[in-house]
Every structure is written in structure tokens, then in C-alpha cells.
N, C-alpha and C. Protein backbone atom coordinates (compact mmCIF):
# COMPACT_ATOMS: atom_id res chain seq x y z
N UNK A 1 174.08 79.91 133.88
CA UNK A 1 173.60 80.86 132.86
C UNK A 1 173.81 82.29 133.36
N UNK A 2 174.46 83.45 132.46
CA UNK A 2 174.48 84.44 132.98
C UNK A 2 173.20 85.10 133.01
N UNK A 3 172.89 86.25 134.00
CA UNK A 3 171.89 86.77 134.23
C UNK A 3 171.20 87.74 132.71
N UNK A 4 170.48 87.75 132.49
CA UNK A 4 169.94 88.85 131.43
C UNK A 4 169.93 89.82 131.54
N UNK A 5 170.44 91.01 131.03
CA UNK A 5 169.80 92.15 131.63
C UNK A 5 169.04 92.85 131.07
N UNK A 6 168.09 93.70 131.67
CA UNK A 6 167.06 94.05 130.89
C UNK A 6 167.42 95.66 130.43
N UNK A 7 167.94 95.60 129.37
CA UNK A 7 168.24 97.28 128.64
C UNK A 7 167.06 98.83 128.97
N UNK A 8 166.19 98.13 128.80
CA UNK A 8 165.11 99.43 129.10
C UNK A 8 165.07 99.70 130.46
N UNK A 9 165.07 98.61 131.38
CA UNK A 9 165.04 98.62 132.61
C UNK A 9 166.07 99.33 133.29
N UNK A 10 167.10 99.23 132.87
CA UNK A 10 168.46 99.83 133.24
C UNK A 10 168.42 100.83 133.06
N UNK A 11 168.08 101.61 131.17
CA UNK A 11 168.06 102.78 131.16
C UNK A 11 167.04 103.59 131.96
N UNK A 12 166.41 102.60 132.46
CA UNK A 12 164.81 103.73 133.35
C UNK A 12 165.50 104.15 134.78
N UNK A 13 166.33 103.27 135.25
CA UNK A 13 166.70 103.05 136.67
C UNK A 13 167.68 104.06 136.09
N UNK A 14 168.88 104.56 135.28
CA UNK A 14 169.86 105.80 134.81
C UNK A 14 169.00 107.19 134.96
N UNK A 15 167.68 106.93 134.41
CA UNK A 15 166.78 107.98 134.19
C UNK A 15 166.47 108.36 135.64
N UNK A 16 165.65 107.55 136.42
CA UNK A 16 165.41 107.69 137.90
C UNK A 16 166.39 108.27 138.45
N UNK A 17 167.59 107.71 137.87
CA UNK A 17 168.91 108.31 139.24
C UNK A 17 169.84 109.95 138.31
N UNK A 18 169.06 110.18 137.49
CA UNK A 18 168.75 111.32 136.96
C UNK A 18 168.36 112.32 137.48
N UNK A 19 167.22 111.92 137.41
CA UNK A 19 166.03 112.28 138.34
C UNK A 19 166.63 113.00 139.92
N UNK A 20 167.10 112.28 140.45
CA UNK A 20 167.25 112.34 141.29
C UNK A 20 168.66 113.38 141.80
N UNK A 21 169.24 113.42 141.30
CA UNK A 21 170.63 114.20 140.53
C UNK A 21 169.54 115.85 140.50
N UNK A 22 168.88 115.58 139.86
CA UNK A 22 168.40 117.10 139.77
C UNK A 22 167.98 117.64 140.97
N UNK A 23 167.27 116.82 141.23
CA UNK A 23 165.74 117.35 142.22
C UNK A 23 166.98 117.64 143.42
N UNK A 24 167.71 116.91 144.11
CA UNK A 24 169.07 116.80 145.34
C UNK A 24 169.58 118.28 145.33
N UNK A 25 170.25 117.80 144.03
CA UNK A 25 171.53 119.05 143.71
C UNK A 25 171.78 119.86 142.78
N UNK A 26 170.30 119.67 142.10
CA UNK A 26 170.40 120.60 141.15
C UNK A 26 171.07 120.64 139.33
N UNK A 27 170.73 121.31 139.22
CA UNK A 27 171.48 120.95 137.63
C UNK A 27 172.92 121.33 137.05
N UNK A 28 173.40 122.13 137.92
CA UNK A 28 174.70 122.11 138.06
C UNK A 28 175.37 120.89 138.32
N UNK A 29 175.01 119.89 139.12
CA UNK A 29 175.80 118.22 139.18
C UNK A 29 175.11 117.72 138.25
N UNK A 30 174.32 117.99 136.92
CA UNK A 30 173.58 116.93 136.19
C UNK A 30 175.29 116.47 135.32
N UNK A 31 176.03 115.72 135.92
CA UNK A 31 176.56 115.18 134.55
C UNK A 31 176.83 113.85 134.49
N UNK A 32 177.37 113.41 133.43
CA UNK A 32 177.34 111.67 133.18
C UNK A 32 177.94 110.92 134.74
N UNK A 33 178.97 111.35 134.94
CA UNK A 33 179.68 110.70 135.92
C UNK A 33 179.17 110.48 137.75
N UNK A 34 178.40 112.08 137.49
CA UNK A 34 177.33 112.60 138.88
C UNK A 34 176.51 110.99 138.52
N UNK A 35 175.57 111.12 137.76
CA UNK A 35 174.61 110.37 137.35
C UNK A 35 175.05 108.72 137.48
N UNK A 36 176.08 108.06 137.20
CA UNK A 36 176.53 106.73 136.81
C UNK A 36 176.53 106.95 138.89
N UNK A 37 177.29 107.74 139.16
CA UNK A 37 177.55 107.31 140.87
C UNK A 37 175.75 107.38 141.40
N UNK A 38 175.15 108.59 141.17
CA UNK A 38 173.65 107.78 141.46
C UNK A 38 172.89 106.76 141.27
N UNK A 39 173.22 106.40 140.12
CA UNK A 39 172.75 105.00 139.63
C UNK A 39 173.80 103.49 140.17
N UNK A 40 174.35 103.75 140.69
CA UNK A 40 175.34 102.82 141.41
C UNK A 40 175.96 102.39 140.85
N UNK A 41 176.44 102.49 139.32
CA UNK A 41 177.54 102.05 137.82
C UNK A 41 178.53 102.82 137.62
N UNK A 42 179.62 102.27 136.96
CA UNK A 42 180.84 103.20 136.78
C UNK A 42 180.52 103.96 135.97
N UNK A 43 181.30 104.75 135.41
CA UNK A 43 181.06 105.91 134.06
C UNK A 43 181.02 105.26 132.68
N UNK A 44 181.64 103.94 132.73
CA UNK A 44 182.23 103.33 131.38
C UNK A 44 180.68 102.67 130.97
N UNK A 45 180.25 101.90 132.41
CA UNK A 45 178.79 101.13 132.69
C UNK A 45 177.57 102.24 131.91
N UNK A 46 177.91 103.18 132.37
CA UNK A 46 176.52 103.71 131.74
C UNK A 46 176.72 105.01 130.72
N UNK A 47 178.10 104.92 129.92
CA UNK A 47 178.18 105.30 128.33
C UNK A 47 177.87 104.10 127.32
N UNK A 48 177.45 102.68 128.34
CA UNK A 48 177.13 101.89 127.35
C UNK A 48 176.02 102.15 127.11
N UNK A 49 174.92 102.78 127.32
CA UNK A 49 173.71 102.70 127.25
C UNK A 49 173.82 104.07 127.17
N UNK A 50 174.13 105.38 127.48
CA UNK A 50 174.29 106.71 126.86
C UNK A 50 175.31 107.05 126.52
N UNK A 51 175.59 107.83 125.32
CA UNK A 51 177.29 108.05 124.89
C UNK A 51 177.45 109.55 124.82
N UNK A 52 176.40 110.37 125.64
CA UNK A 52 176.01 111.57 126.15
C UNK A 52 175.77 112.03 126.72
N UNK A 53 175.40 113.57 127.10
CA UNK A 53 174.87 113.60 128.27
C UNK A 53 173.28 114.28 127.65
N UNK A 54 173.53 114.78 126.70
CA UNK A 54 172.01 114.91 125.51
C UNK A 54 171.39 113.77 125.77
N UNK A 55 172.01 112.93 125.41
CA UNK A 55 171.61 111.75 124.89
C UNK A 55 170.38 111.17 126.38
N UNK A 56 171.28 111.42 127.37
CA UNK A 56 170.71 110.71 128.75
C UNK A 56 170.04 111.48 128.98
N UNK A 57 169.69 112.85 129.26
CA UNK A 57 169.07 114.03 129.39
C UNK A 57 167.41 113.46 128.44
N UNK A 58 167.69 113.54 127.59
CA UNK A 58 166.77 113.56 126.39
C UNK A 58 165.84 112.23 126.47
N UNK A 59 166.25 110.45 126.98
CA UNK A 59 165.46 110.04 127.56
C UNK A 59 165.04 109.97 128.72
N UNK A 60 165.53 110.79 129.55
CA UNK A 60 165.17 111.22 131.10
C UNK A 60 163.95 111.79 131.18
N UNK A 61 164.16 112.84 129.87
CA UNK A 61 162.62 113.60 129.87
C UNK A 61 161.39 112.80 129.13
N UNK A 62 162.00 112.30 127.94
CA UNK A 62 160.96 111.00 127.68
C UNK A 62 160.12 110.36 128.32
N UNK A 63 160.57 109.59 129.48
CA UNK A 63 160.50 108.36 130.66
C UNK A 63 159.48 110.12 131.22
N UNK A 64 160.20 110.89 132.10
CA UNK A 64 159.32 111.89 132.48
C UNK A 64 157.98 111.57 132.25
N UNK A 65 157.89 112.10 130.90
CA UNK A 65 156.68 112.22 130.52
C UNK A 65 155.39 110.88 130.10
N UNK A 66 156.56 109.99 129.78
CA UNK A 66 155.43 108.82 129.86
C UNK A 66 155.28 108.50 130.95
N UNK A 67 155.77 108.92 132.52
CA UNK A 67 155.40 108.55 133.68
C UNK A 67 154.17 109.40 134.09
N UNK A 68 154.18 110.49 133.83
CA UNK A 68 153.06 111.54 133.80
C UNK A 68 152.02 111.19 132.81
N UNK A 69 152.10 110.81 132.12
CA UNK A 69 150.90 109.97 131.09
C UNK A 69 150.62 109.33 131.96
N UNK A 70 151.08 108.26 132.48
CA UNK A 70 150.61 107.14 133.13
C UNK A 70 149.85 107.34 134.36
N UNK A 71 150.39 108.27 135.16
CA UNK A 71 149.86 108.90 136.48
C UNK A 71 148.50 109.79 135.87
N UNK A 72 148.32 110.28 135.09
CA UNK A 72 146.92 110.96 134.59
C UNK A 72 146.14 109.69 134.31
N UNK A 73 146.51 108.38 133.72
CA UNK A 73 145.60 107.63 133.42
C UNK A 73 145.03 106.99 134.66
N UNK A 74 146.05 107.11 135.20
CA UNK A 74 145.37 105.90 136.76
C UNK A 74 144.43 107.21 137.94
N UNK A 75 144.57 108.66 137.49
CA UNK A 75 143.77 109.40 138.46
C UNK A 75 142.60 109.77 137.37
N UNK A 76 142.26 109.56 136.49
CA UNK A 76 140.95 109.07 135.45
C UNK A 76 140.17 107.81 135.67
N UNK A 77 140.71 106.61 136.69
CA UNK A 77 140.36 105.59 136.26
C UNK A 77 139.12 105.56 137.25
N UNK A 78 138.95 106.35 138.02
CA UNK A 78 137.94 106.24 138.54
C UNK A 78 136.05 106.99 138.05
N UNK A 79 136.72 107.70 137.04
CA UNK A 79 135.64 108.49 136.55
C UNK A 79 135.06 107.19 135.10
N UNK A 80 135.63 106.08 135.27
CA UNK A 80 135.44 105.43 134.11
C UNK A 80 135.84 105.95 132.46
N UNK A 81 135.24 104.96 131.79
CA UNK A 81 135.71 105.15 130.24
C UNK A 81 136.07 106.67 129.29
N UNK A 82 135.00 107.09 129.88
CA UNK A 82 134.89 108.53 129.32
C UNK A 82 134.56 109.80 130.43
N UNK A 83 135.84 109.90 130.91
CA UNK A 83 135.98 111.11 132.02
C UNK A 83 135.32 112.38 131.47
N UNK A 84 134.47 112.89 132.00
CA UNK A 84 134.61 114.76 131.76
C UNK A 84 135.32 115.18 131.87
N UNK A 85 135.34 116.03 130.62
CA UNK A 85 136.86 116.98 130.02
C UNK A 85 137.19 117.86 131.49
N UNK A 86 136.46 117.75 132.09
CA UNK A 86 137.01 118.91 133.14
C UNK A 86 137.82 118.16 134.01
N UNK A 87 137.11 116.76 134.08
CA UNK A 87 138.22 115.75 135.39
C UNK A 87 139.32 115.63 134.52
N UNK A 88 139.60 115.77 133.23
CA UNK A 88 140.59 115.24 132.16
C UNK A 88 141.96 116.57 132.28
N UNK A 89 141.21 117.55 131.84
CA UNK A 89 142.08 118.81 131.92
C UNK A 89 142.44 119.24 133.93
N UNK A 90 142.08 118.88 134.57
CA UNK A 90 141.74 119.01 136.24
C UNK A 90 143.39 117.67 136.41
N UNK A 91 143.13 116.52 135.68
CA UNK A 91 144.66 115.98 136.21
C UNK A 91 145.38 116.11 135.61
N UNK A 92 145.28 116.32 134.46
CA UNK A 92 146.49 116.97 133.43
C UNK A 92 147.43 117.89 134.33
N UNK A 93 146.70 118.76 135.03
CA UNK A 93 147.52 120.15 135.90
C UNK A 93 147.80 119.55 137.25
N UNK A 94 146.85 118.50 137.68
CA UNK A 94 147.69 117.83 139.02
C UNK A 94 148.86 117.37 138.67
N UNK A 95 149.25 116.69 137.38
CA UNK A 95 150.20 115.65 137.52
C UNK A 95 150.93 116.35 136.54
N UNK A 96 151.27 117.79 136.20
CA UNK A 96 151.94 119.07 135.82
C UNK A 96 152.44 119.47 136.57
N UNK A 97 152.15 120.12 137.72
CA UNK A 97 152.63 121.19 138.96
C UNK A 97 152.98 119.46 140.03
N UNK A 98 153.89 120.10 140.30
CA UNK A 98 154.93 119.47 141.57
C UNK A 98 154.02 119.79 142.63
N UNK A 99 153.16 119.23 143.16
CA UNK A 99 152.10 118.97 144.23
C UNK A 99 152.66 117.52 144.81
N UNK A 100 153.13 116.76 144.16
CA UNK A 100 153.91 115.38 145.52
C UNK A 100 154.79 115.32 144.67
N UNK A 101 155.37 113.94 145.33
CA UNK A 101 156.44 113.80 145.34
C UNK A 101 156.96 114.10 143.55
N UNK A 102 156.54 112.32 143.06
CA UNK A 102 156.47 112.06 141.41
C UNK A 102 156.46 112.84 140.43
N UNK A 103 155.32 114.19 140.71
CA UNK A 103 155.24 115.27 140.46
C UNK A 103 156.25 116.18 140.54
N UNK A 104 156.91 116.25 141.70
CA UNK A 104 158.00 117.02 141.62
C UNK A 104 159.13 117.32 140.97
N UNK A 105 159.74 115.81 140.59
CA UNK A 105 160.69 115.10 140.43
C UNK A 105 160.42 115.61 138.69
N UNK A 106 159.36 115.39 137.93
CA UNK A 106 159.56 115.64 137.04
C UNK A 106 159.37 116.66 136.31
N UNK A 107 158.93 117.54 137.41
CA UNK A 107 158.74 118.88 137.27
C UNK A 107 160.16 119.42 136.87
N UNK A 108 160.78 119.41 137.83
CA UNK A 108 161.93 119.97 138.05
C UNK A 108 163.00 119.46 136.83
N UNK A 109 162.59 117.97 136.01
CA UNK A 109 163.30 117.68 135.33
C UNK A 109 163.07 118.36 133.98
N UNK A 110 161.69 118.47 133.74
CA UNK A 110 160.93 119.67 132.83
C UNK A 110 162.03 120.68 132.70
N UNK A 111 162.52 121.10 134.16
CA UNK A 111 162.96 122.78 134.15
C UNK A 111 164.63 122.55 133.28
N UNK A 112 165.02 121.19 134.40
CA UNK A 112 166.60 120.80 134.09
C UNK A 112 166.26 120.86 131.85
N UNK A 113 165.73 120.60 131.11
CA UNK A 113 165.47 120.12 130.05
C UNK A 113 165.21 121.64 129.79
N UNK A 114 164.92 122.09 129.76
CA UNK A 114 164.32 123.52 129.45
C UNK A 114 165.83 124.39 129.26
N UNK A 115 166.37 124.18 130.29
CA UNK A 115 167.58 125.31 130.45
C UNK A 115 168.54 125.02 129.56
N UNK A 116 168.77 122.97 128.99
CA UNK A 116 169.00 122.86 128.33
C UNK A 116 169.08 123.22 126.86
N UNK A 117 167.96 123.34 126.90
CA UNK A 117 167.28 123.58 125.54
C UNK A 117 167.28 125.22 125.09
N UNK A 118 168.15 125.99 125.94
CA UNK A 118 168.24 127.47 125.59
C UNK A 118 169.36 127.27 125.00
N UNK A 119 170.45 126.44 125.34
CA UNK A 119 171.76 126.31 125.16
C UNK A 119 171.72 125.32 123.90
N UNK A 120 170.72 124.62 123.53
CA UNK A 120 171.18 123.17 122.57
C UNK A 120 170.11 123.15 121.71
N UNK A 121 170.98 123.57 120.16
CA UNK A 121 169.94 123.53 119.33
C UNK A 121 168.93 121.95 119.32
N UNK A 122 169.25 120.94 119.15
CA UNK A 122 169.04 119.56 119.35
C UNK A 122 167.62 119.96 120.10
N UNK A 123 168.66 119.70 121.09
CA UNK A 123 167.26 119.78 122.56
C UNK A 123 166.13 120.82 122.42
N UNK A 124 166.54 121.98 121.93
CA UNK A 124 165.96 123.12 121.68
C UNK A 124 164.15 122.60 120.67
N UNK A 125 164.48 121.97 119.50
CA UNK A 125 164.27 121.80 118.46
C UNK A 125 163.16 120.39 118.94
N UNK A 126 163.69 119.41 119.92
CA UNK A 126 162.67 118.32 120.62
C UNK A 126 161.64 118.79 121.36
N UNK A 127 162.23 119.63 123.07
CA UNK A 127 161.48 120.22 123.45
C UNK A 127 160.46 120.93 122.97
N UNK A 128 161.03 121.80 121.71
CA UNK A 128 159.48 122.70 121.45
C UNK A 128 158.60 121.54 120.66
N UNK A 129 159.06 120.64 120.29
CA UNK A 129 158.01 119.79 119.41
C UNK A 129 157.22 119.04 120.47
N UNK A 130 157.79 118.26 121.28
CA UNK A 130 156.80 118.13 122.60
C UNK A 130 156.00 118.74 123.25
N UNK A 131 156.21 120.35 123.48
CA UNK A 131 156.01 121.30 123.95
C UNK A 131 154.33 121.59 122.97
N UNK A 132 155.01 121.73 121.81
CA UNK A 132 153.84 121.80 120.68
C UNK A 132 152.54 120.98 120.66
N UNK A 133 152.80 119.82 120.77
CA UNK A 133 152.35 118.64 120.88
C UNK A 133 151.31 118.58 122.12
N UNK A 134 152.07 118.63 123.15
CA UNK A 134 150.88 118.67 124.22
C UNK A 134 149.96 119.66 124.11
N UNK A 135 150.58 121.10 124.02
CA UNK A 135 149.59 122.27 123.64
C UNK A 135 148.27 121.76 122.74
N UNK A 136 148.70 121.06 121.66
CA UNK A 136 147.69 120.71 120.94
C UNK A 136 146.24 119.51 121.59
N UNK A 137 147.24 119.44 122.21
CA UNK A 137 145.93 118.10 122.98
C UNK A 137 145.25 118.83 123.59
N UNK A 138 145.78 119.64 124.47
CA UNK A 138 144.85 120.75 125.76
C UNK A 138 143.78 121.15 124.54
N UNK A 139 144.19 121.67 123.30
CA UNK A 139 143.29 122.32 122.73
C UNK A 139 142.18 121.66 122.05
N UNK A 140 142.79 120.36 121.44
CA UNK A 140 141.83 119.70 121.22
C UNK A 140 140.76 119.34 122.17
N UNK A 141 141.16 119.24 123.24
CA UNK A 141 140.19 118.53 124.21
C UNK A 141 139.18 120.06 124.44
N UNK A 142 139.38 121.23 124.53
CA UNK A 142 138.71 122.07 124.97
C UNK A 142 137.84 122.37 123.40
N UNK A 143 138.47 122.15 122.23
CA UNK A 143 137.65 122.13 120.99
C UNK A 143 136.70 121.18 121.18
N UNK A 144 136.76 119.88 122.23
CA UNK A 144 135.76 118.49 121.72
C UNK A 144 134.58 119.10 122.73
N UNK A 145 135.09 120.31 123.93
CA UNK A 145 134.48 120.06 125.15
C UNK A 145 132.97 121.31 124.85
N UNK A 146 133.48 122.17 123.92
CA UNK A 146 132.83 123.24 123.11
C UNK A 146 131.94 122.72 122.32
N UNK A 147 132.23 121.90 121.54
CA UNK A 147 131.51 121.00 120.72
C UNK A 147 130.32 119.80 121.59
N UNK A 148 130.99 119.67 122.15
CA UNK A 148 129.82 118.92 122.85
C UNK A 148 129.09 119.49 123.96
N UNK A 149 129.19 121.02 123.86
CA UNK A 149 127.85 121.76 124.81
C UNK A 149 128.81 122.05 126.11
N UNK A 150 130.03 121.25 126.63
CA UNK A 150 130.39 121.48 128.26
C UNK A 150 130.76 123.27 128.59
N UNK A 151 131.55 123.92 126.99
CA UNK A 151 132.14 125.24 127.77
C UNK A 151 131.23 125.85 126.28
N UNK A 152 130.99 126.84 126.96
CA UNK A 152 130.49 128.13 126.04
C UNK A 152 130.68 128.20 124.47
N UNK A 153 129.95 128.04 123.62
CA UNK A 153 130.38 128.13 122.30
C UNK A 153 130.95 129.27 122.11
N UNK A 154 130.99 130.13 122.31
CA UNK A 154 131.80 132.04 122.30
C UNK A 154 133.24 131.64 122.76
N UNK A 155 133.29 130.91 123.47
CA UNK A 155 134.78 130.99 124.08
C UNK A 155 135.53 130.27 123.13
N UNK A 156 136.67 131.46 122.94
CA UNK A 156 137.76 130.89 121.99
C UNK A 156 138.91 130.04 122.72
N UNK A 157 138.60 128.97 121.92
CA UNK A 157 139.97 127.55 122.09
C UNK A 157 141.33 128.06 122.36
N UNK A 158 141.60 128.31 121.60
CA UNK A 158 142.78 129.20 121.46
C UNK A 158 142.94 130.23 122.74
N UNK A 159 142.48 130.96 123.01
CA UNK A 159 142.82 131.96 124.27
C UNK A 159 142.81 130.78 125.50
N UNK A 160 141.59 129.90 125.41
CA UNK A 160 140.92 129.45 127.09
C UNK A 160 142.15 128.01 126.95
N UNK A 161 142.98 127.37 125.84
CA UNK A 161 144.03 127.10 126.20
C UNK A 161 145.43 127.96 126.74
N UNK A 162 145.65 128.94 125.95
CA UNK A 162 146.74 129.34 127.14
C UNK A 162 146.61 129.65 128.24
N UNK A 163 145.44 129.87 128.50
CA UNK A 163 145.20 130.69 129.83
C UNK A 163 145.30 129.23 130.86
N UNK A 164 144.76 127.95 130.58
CA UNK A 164 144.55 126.82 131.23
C UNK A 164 146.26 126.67 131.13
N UNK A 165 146.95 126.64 129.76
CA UNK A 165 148.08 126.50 129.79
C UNK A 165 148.93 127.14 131.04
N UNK A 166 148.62 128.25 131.31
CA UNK A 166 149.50 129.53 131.81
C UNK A 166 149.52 128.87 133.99
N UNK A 167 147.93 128.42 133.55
CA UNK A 167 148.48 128.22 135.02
C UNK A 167 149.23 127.10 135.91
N UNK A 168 150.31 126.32 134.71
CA UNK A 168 151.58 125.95 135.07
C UNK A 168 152.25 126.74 135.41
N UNK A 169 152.51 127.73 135.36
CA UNK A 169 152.92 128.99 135.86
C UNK A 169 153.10 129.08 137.17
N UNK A 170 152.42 128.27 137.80
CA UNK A 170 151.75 128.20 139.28
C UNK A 170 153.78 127.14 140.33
N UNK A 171 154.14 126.33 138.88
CA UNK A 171 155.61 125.85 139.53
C UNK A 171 155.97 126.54 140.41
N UNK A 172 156.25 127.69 139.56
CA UNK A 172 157.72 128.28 140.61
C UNK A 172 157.54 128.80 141.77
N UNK A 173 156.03 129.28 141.74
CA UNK A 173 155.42 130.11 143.09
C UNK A 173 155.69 128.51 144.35
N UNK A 174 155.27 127.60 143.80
CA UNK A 174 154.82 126.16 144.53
C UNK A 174 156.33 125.90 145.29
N UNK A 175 157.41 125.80 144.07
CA UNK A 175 158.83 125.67 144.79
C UNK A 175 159.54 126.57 145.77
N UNK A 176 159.23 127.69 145.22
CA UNK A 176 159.76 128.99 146.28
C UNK A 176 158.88 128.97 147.53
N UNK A 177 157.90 128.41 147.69
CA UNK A 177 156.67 128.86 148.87
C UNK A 177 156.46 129.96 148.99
N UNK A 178 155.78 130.82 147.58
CA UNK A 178 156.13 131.81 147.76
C UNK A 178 153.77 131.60 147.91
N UNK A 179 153.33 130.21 147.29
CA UNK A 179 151.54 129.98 147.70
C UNK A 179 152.26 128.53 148.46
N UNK A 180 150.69 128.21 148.81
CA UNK A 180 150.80 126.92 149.33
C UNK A 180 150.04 126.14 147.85
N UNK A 181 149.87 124.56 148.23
CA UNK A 181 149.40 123.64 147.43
C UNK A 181 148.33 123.70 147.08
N UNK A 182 147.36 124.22 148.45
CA UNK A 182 146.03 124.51 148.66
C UNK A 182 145.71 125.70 148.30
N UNK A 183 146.36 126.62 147.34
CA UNK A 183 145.83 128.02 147.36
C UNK A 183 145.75 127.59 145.82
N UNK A 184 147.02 126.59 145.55
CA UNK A 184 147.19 126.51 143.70
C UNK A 184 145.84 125.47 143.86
N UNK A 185 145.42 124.57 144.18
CA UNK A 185 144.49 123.74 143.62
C UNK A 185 143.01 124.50 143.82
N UNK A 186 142.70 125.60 144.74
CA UNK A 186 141.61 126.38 144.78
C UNK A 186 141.84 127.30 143.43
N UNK A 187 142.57 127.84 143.29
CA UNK A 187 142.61 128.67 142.12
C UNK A 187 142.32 127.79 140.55
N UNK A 188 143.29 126.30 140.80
CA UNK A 188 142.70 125.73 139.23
C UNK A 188 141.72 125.42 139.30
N UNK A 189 140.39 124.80 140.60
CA UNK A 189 139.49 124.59 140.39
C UNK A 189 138.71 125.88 140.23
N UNK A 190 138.46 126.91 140.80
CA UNK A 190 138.31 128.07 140.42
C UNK A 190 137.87 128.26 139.03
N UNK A 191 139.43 128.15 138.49
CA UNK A 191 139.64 128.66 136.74
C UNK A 191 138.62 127.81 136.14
N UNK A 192 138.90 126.44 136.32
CA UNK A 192 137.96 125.10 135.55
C UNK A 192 136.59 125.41 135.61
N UNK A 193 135.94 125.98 137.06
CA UNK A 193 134.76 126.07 137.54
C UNK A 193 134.10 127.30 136.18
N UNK A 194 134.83 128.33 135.94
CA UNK A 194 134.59 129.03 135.12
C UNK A 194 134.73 128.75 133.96
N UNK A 195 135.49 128.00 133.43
CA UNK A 195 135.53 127.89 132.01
C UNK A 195 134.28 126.57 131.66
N UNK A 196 134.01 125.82 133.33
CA UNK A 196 132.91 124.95 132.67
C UNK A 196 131.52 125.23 133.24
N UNK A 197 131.51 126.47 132.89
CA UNK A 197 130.18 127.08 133.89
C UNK A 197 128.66 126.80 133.24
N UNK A 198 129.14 126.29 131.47
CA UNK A 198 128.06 126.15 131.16
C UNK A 198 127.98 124.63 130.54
N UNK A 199 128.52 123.94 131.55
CA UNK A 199 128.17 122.42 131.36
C UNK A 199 126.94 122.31 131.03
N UNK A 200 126.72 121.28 129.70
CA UNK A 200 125.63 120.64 129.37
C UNK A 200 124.57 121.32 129.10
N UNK A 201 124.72 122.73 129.29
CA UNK A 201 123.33 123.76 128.83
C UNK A 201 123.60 124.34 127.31
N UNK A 202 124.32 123.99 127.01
CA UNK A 202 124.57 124.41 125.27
C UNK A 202 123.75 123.57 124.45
């Protein structure tokens, strides 16, 4: 019997060696052929499964991000069912900023997708809808966290998300060494410490 192969699996392992393509050498080698030799397949092998480089790009960042979903759920799992919004929004930004490895990797693929997306209406047009999308969760969660007494009823949603937003911001300083790891995670707890200063007294 010939072996099966598993299509998603393959494309995750293209994605990984994606991945990896960036983070190495940057996005200047991101192309199909770079990519098929990381992934250990010919070029022909893996236009069967991308017939692009959009195309591969575009679930690279996908996979990204449901790996970062996944990594926020398993550093929640210890606070049980219903984490405080602050442990909630607190790993959201761990598993945002390139602080290890996993983190890194898709940090940087964030950026590779980004630069894209100046150049490609397509990409342009996904990214910001993702982009949109998460924004909206941060906000929701800081709308549920207001509502239920944790941050200040005065404080506007809207501002105390970008500002939570903004300190992704914290990337590029992290890659350049221009802070250490330990200066960015004192500063977000910092920020958090203030925006949840009036836990449970509302």
C-alpha cells in the first residue's frame, strides 16, 4: 500500500521551513525555490501544494497565528477556566514580542508579511483584516474588563487599547538589543499594573 500523505501536514512542515527561511536569511531569500530546498522537496513538489509565493506566504502567516493562539491557550491553562483579563491581555504580549524562540520565529514572519503587504494589494487587504480583527478582541476584552469593575470606568477602551496595542512596539527594540527581555516584560507589567490598578473596587 502506498503511504498516505497527509496534505495539511506537509503544508505546515512548507510553512515551518518558511519560517525558517526568514528568521536565517531574511526576506530577501523568502522565495518558492529557497523554501522547497528548506523543506527538503523539489520546486515542482511544493507548487503542488502552493502555486505561489502569496499563496505560501499567506498560509505561513495563517499557521503563524494559529500557533500563537495555541501558545496563549496553554500559558492560560494554569489560571483555569476563566483567567483575569490581565493574565489574558499579559500573554497575548508574551506570545506577540519575540521573547523565545516560537515567538520569534513568528514575529519576524509578522514583519516578512507586513513588507509584503506594502507591495500587494491581496496581502495588503488580508493583513489589515486580521490586523483589524485582533485589535478588536484586545478591545473587547478591555470593554468586558471595565464592565466588570477590573479597570476604571473613566478609562477609554479605545485609547487604553492602542496604547496596550503600541507596546508591540517593544519588537524592534528586542531584535536590535537596543532593551533587554527583562526591561520589556518590567515595562508591560508596569503598563498592566496601571491600567489594572483598580481591580475589583469598581
Amino acid at each position: 500500500m502506498p503511504k498516505q500523505v497527509d496534505h495539511r501536514e506537509r503544508r505546515e512542515a512548507i510553512a515551518r521551513a518558511l519560517w525558517r527561511v526568514v528568521e536565517q536569511r531574511g526576506v530577501a531569500h523568502l522565495t518558492v525555490r529557497e523554501v522547497a530546498r528548506e523543506a527538503g522537496m523539489s520546486h515542482g513538489q511544493l507548487q503542488h501544494y502552493f502555486t505561489s509565493r502569496q499563496a505560501m506566504l499567506t498560509f505561513a502567516m495563517d499557521f503563524a497565528s494559529e500557533q500563537t493562539t495555541l501558545r496563549v491557550a496553554d500559558a492560560l491553562q494554569p489560571f483555569g477556566d476563566r483567567p483575569h483579563p490581565r493574565e489574558v491581555l499579559r500573554a497575548m504580549l508574551m506570545e506577540t514580542l519575540p521573547l523565545h524562540a516560537d515567538a520569534r520565529a513568528t514575529s519576524r514572519m509578522s514583519a516578512a508579511y507586513v513588507l509584503e503587504a506594502l507591495h500587494d494589494d491581496n496581502v495588503h487587504a488580508r493583513a489589515r483584516d486580521g490586523l483589524v480583527q485582533g485589535r478588536a478582541l484586545v478591545e473587547q476584552l478591555i470593554r468586558t474588563a471595565i464592565a466588570d469593575g477590573f479597570i476604571q470606568r473613566d478609562r477609554d477602551p479605545v485609547a487604553e487599547t492602542n496604547l496596550l496595542l503600541a507596546l508591540t512596539g517593544f519588537t524592534t527594540l528586542l531584535e536590535l538589543d537596543v532593551i533587554t527581555p527583562q526591561e520589556v516584560l518590567t515595562a508591560v507589567d508596569q503598563h498592566l499594573d496601571g491600567l489594572f490598578r483598580n481591580d475589583g473596587s469598581a
